[in-house]
N, C-alpha and C. Protein backbone atom coordinates (compact mmCIF):
# COMPACT_ATOMS: atom_id res chain seq x y z
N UNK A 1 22.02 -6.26 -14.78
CA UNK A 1 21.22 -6.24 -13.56
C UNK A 1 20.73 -7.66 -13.29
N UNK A 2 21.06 -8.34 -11.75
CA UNK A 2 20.01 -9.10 -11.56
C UNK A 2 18.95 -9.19 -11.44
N UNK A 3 18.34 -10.69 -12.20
CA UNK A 3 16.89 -11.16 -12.63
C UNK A 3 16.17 -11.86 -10.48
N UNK A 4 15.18 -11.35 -10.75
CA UNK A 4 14.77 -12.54 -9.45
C UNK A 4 14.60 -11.41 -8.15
N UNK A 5 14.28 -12.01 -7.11
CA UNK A 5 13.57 -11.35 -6.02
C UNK A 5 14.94 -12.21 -5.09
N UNK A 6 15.71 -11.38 -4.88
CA UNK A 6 17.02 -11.93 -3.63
C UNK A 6 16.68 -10.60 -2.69
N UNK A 7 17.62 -11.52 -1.42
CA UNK A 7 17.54 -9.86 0.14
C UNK A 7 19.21 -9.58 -1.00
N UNK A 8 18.72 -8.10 -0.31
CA UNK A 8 19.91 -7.58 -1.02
C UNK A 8 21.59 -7.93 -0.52
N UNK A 9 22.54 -7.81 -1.33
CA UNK A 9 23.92 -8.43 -0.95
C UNK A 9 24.78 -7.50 -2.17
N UNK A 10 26.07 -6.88 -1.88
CA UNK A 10 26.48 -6.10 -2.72
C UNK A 10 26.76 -6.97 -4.38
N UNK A 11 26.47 -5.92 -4.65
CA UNK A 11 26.62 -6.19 -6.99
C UNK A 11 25.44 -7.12 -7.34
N UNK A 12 24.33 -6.95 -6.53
CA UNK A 12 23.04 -7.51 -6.98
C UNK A 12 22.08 -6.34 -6.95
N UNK A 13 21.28 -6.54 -7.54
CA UNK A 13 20.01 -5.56 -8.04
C UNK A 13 18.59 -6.04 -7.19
N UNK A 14 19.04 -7.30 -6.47
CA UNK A 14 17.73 -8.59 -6.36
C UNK A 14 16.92 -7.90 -4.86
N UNK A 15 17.68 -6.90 -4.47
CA UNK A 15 16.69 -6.20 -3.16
C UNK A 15 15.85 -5.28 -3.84
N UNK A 16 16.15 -4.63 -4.97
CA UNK A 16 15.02 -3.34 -5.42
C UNK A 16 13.79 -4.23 -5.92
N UNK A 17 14.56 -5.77 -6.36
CA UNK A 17 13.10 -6.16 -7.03
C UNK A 17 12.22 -6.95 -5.62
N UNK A 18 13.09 -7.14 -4.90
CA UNK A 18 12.57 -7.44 -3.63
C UNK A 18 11.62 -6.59 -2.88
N UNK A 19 12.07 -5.61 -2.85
CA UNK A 19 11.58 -4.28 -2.27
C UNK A 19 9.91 -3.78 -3.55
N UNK A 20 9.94 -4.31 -4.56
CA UNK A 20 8.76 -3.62 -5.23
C UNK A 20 7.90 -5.08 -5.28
N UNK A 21 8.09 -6.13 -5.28
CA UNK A 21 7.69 -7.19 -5.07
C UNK A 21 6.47 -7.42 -3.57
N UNK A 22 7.30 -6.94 -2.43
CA UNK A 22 6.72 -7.31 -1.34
C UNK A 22 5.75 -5.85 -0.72
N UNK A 23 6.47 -4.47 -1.33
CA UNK A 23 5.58 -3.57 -1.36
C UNK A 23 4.27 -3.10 -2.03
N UNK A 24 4.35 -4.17 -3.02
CA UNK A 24 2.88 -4.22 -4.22
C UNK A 24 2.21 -4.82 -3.22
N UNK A 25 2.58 -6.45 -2.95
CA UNK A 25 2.13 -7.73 -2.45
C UNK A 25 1.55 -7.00 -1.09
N UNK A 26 2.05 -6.03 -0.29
CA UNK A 26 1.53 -5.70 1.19
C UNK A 26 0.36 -4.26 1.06
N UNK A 27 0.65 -3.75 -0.10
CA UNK A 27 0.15 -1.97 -0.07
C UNK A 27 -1.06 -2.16 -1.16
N UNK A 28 -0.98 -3.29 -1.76
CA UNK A 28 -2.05 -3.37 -2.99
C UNK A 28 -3.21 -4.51 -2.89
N UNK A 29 -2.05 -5.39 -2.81
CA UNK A 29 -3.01 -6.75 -2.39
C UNK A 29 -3.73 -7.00 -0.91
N UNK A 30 -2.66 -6.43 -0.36
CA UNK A 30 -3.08 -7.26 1.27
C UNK A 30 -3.96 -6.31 1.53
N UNK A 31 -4.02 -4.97 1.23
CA UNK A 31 -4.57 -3.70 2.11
C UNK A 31 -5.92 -4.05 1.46
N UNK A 32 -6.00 -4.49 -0.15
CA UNK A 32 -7.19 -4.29 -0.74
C UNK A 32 -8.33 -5.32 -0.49
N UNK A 33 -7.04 -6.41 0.12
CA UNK A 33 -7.96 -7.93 0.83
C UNK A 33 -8.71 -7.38 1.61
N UNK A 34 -8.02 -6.62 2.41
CA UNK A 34 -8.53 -6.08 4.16
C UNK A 34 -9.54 -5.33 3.93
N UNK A 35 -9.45 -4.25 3.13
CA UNK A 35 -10.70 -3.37 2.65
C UNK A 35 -12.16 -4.05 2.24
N UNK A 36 -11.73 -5.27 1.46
CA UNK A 36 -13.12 -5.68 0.73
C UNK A 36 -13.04 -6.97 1.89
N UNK A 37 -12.71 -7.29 2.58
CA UNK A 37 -13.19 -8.61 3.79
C UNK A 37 -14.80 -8.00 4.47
N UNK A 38 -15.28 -6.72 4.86
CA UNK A 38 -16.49 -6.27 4.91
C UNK A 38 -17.21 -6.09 4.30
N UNK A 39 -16.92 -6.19 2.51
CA UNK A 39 -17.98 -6.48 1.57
C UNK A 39 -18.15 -8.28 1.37
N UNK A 40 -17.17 -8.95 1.42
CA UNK A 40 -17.01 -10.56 1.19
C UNK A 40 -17.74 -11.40 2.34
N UNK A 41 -17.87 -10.77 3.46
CA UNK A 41 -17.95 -11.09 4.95
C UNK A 41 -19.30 -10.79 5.58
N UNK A 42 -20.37 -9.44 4.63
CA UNK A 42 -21.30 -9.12 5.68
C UNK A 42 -22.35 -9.64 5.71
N UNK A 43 -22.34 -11.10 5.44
CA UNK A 43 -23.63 -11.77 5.94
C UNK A 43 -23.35 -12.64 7.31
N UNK A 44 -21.60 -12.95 7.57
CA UNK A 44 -21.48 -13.85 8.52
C UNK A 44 -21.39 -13.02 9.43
N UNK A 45 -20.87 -13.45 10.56
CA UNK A 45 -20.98 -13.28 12.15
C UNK A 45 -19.34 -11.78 11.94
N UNK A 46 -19.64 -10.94 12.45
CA UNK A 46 -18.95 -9.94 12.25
C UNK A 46 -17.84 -10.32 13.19
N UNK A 47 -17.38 -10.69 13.87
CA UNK A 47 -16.27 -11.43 14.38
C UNK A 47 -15.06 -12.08 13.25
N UNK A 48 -16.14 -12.55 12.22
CA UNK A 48 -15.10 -13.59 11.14
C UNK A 48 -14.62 -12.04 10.04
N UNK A 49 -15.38 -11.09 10.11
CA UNK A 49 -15.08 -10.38 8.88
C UNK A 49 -13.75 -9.20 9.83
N UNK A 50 -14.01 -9.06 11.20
CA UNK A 50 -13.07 -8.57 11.96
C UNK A 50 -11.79 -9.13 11.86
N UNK A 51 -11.67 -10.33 12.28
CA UNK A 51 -10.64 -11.60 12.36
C UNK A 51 -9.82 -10.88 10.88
N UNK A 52 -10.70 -11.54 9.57
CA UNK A 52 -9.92 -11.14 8.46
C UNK A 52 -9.27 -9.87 8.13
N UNK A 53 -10.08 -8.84 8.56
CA UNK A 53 -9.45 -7.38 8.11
C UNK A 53 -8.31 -7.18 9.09
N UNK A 54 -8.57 -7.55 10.01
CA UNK A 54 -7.08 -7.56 10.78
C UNK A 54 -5.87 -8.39 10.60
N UNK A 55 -5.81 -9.55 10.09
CA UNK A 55 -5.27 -10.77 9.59
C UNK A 55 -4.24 -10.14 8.09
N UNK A 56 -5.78 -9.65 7.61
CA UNK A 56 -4.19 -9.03 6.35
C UNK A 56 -3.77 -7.62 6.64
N UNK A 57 -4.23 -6.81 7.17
CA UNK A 57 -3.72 -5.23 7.94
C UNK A 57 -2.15 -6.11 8.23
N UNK A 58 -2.32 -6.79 9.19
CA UNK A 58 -0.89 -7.03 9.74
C UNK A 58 0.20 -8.22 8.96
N UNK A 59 -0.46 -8.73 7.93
CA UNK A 59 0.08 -9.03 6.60
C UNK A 59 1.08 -8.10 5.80
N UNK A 60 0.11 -7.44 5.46
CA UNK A 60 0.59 -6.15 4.49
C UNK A 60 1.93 -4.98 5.90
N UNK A 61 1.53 -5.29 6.99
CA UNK A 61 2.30 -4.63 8.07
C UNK A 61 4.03 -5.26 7.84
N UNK A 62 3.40 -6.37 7.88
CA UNK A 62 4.96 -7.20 7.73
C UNK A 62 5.50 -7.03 6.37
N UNK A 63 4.93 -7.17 5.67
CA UNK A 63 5.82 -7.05 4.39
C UNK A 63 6.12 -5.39 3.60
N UNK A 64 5.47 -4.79 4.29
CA UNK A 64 5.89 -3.38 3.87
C UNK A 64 7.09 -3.05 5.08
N UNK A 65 7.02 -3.17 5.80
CA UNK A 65 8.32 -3.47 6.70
C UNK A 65 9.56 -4.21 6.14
N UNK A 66 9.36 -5.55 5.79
CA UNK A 66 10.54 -6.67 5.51
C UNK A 66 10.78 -5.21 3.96
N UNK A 67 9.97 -5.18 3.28
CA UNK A 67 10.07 -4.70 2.21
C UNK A 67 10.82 -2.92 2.07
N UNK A 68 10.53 -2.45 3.51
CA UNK A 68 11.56 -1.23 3.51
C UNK A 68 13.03 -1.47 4.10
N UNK A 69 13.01 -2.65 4.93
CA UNK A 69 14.28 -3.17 5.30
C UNK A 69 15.11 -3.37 4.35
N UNK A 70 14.67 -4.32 3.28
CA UNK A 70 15.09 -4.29 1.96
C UNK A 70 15.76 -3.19 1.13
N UNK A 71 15.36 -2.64 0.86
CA UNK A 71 15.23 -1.15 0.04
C UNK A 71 16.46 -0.34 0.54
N UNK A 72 16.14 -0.03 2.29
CA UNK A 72 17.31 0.15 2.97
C UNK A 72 18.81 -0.61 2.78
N UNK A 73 18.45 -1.51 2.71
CA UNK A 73 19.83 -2.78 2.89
C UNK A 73 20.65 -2.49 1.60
N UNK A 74 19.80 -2.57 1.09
CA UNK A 74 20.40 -2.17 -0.17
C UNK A 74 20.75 -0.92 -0.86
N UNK A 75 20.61 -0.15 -0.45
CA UNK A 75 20.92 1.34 -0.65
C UNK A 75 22.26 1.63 0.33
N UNK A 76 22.72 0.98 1.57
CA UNK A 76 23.87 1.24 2.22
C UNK A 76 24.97 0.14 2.06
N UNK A 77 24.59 -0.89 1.30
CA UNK A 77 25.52 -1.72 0.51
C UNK A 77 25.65 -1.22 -0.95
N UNK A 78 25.13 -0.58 -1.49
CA UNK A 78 25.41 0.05 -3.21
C UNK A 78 25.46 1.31 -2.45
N UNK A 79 25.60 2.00 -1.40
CA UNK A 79 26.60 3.41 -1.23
C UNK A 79 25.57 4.22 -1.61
N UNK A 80 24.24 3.89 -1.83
CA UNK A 80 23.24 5.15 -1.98
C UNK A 80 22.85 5.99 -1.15
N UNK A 81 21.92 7.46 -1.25
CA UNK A 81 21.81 8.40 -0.60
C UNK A 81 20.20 7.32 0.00
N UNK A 82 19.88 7.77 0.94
CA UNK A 82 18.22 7.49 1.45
C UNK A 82 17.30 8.67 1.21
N UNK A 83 16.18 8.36 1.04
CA UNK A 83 14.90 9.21 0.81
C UNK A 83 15.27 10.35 -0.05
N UNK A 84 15.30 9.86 -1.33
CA UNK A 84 16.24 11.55 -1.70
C UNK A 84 15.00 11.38 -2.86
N UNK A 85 13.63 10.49 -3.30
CA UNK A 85 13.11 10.94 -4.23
C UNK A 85 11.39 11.41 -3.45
N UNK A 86 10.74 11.92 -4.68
CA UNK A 86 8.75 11.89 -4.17
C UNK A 86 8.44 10.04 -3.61
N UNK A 87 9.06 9.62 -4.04
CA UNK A 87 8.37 8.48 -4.23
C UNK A 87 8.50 7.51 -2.34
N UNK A 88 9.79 7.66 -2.00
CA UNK A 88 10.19 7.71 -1.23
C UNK A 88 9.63 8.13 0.06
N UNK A 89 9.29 9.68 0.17
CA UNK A 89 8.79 9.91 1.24
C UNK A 89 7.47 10.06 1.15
N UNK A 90 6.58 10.02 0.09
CA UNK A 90 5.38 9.79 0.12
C UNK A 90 5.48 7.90 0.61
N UNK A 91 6.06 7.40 0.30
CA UNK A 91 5.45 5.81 1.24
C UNK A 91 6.11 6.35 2.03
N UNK A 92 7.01 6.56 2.69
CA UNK A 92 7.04 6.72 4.34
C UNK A 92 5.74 7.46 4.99
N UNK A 93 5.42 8.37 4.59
CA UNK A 93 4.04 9.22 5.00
C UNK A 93 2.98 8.18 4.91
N UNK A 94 2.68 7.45 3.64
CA UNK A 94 2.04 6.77 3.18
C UNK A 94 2.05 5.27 4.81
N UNK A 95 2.82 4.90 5.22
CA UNK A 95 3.60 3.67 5.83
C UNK A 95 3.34 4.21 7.31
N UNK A 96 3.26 5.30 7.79
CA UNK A 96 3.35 6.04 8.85
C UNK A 96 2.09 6.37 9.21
N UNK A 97 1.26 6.54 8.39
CA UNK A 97 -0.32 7.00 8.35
C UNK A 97 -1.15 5.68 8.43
N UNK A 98 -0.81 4.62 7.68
CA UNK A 98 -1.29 3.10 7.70
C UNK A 98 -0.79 2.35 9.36
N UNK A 99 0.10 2.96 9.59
CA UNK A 99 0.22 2.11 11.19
C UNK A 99 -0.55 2.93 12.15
N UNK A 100 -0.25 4.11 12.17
CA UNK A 100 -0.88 5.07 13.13
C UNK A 100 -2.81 4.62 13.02
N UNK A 101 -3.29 4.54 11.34
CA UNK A 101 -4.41 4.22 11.21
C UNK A 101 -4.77 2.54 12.19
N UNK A 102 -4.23 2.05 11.71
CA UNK A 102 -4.83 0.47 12.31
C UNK A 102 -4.33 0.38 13.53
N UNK A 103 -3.70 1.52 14.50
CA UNK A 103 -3.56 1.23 15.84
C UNK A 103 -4.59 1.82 16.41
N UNK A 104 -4.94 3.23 15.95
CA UNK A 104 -6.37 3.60 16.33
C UNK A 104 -7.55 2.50 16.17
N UNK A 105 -8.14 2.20 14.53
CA UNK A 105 -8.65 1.10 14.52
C UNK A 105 -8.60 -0.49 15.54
N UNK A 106 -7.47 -0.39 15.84
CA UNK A 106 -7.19 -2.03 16.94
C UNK A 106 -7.89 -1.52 18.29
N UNK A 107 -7.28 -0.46 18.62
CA UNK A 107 -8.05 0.10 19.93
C UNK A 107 -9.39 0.36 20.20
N UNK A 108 -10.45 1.66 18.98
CA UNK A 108 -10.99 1.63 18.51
C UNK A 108 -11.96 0.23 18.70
N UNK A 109 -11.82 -0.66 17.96
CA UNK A 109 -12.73 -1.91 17.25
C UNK A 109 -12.71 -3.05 18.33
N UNK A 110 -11.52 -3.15 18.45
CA UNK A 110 -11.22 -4.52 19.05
C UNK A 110 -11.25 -4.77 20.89
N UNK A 111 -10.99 -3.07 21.71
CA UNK A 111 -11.65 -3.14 22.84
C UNK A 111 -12.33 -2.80 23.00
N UNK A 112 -12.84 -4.32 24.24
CA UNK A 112 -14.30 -3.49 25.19
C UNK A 112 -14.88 -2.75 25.56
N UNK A 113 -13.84 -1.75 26.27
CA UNK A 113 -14.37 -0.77 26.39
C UNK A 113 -14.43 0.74 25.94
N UNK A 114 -14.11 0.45 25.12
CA UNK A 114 -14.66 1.84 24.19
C UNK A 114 -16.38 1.89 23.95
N UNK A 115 -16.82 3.30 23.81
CA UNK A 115 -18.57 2.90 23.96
C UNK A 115 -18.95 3.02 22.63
N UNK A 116 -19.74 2.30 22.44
CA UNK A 116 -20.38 2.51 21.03
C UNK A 116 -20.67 4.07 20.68
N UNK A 117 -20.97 4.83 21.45
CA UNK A 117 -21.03 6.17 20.43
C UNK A 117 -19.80 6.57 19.93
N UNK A 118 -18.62 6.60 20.73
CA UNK A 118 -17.33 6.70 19.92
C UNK A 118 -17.04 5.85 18.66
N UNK A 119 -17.44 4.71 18.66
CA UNK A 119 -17.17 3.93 17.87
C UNK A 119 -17.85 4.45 16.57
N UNK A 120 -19.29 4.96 16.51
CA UNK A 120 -20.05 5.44 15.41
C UNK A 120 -19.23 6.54 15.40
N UNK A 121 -18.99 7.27 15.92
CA UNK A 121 -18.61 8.65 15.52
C UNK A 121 -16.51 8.76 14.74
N UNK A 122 -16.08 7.45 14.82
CA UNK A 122 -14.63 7.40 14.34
C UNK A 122 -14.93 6.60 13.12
N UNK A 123 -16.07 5.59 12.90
CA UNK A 123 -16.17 5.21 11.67
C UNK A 123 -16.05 5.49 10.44
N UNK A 124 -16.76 6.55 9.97
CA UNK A 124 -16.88 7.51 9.18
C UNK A 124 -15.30 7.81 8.46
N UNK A 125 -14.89 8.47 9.74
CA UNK A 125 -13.37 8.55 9.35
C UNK A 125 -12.62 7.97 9.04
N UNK A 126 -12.59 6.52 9.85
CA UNK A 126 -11.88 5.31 9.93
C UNK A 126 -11.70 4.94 8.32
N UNK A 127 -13.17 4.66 7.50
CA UNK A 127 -13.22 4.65 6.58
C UNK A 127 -12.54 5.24 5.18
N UNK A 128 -13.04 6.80 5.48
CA UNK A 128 -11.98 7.55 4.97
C UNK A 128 -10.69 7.99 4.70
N UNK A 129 -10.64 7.90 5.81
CA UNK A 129 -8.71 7.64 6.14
C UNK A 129 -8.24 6.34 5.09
N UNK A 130 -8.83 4.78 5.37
CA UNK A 130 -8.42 3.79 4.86
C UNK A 130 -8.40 3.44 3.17
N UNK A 131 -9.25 4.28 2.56
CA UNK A 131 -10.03 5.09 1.33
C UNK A 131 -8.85 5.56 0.93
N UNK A 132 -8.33 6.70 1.47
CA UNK A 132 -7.34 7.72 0.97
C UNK A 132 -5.99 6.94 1.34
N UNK A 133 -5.72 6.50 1.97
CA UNK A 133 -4.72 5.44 2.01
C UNK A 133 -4.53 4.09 0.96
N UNK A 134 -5.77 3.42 0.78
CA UNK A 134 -5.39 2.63 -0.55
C UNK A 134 -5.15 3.47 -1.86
N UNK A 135 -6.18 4.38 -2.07
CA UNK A 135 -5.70 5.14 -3.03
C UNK A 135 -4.12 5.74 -3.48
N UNK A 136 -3.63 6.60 -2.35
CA UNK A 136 -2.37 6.64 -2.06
C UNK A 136 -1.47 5.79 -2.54
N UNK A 137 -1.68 4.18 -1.93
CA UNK A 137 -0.90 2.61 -1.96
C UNK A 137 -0.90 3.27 -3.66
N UNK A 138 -1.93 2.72 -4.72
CA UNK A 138 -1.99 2.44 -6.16
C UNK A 138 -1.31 3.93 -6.61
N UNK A 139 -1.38 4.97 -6.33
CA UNK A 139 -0.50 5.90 -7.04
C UNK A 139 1.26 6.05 -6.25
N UNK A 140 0.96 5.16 -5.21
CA UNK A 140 2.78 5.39 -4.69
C UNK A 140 2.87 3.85 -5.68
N UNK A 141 2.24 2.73 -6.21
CA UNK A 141 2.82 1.99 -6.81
C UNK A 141 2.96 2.20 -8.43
N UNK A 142 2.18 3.12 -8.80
CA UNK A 142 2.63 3.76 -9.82
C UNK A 142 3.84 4.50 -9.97
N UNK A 143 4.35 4.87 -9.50
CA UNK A 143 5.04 5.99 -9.31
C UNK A 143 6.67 4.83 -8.90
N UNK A 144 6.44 4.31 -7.95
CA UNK A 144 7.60 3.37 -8.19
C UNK A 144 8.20 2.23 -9.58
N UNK A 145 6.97 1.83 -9.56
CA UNK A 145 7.62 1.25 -11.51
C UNK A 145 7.48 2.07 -12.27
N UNK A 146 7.05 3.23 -12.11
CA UNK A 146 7.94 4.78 -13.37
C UNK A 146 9.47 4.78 -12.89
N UNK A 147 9.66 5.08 -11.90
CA UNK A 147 10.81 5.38 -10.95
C UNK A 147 11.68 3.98 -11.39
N UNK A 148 11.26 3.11 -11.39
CA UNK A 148 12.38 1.58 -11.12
C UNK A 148 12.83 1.62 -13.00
N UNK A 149 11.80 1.65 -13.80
CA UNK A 149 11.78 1.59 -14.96
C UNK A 149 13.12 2.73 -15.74
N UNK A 150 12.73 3.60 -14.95
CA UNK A 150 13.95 5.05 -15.61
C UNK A 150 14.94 5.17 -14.85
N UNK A 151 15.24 4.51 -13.06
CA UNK A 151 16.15 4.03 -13.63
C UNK A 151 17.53 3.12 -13.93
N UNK A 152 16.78 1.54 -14.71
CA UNK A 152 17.49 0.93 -14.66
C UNK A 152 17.41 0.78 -16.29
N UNK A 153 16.69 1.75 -16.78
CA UNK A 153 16.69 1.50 -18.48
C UNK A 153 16.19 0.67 -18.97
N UNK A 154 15.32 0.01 -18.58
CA UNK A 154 14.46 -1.02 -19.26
C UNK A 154 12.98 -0.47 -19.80
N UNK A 155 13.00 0.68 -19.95
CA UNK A 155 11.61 1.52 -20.33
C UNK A 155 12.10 1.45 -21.85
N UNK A 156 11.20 0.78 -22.65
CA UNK A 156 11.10 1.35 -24.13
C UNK A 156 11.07 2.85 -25.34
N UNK A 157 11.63 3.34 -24.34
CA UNK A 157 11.20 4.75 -24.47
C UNK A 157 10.73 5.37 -26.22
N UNK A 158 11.76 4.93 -26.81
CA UNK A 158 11.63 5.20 -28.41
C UNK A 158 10.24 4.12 -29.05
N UNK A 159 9.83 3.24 -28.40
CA UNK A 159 8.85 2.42 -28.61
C UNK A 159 7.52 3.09 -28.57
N UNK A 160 7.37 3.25 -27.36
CA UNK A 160 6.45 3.71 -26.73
C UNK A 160 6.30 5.01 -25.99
N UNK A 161 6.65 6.28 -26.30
CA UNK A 161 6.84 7.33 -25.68
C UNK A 161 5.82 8.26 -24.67
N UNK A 162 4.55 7.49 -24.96
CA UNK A 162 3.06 8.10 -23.78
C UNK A 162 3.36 6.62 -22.85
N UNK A 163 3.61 5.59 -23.00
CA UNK A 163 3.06 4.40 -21.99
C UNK A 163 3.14 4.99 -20.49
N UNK A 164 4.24 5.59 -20.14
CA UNK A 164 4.35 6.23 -18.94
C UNK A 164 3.16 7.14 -18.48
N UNK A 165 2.30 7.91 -19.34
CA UNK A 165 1.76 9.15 -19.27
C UNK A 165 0.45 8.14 -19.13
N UNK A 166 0.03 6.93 -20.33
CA UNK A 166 -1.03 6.32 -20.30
C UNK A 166 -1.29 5.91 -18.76
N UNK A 167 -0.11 5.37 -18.49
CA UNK A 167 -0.45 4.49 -16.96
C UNK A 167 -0.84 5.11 -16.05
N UNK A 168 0.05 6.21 -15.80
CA UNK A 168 -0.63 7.16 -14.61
C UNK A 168 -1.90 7.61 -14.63
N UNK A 169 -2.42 8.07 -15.99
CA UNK A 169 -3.79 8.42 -16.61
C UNK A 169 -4.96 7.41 -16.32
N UNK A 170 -4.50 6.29 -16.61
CA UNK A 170 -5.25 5.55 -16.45
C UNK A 170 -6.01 5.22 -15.54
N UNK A 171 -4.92 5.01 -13.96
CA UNK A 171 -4.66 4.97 -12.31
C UNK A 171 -5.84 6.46 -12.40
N UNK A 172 -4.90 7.16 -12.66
CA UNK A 172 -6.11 8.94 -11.55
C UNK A 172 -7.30 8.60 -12.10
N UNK A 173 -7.61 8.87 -13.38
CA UNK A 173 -8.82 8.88 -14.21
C UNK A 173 -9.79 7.87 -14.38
N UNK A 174 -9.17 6.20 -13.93
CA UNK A 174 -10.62 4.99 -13.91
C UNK A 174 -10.21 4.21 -12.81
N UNK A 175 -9.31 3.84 -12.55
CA UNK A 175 -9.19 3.19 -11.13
C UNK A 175 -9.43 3.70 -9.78
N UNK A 176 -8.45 5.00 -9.51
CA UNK A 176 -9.04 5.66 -8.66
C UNK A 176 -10.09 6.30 -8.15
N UNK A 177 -11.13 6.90 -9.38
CA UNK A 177 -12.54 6.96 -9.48
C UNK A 177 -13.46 6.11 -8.96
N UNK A 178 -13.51 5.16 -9.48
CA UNK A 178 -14.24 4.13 -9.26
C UNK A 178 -13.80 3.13 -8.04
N UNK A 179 -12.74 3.32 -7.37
CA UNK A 179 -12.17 3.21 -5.71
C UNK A 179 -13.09 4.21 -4.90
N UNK A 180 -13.12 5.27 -5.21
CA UNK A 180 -13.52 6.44 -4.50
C UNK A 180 -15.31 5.90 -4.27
N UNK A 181 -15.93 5.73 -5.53
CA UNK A 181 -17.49 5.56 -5.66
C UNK A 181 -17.54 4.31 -4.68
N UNK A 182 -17.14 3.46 -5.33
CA UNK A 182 -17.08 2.35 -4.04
C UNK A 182 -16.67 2.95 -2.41
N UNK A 183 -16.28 3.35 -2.20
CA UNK A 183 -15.66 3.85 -0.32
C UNK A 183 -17.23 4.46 -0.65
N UNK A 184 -17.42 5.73 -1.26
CA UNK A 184 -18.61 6.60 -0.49
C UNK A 184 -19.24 5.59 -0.40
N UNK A 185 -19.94 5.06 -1.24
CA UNK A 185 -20.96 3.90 -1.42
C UNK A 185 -20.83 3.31 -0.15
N UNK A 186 -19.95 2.92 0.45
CA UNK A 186 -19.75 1.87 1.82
C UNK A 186 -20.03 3.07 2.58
N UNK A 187 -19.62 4.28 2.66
CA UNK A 187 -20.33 4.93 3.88
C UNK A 187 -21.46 5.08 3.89
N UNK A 188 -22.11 5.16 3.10
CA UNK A 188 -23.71 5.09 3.12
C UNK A 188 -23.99 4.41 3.94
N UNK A 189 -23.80 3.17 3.27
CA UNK A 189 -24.20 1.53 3.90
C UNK A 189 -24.16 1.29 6.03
């Protein structure tokens, strides 16, 4: 198998690592930038903390895009089936729910004329929705390096026979928890 992050091209491997590369980088990082830019941001002028959460929303937009293009490209040059696993169509759902979300949000936030009571009254949700969506992101990226790991055979298996079971455990049981306390916590606020 090829080593390295290439666009995919037939008898290379370099789009799947492409494809988990730019889908971490857009669904983990960028989304989680965007999320915490209103904790990093709320002493300045709410304009600058707007600016940012939108700045990486459409960050993470592009590269979960370039990054399913990928995935695709490479699945009809190696002769593969499409969407045939969980993993699969939970990020499409996952990918589908994140655009639909930040087009409401753009409309929502960013025009004039919407009235402030709508605006209080979609917040709440807005929140929630974006909550259950990063969460989502960290267990669809779990679930893809189980998936990439088994199978291209590079899982230790006789080594380590829970590491798989640890990781996921780990994700539901302290990361995701403590994601969750943090969101309510911000709805309070």
């Amino acid at each position: 198998m090829g080593y390295g992050i290439r666009w995919p091209s037939p008898g290379n491997y370099g789009g799947v690592n492409f494809h988990g590369m730019f889908m971490s980088t857009a669904m983990v990082f960028f989304q989680g930038e965007a999320l915490l830019s209103y904790r990093f941001y709320r002493y300045d002028a709410k304009v600058l903390s707007k600016f940012v959460h939108v700045v990486f929303h459409l960050m993470a937009i592009a590269f979960f895009s370039t990054a399913l293009s990928a995935i695709i490209i490479h699945k009809n040059k190696s002769n593969l089936d499409h969407f045939t696993s969980v993993h699969s169509w939970i990020g499409i759902t996952v990918m589908f729910v994140y655009v639909v979300q930040f087009a409401f949000g753009f409309v929502n936030f960013l025009f004039s004329g919407i009235t402030e009571s709508t605006r209080k009254t979609f917040m709440p949700m807005h929140r929630i929705v974006g909550c259950l969506l990063f969460a989502a992101s960290l267990v669809q990226a779990v679930i893809g390096f189980v998936q990439y790991n088994g199978f291209y055979g590079n899982c230790p298996q006789e080594q380590f026979p829970g590491s798989r079971f640890r990781t996921v455990r780990a994700h539901v049981f302290h990361v995701i928890p403590h994601h969750f306390r943090d969101c309510f916590n911000m709805l309070g606020s």
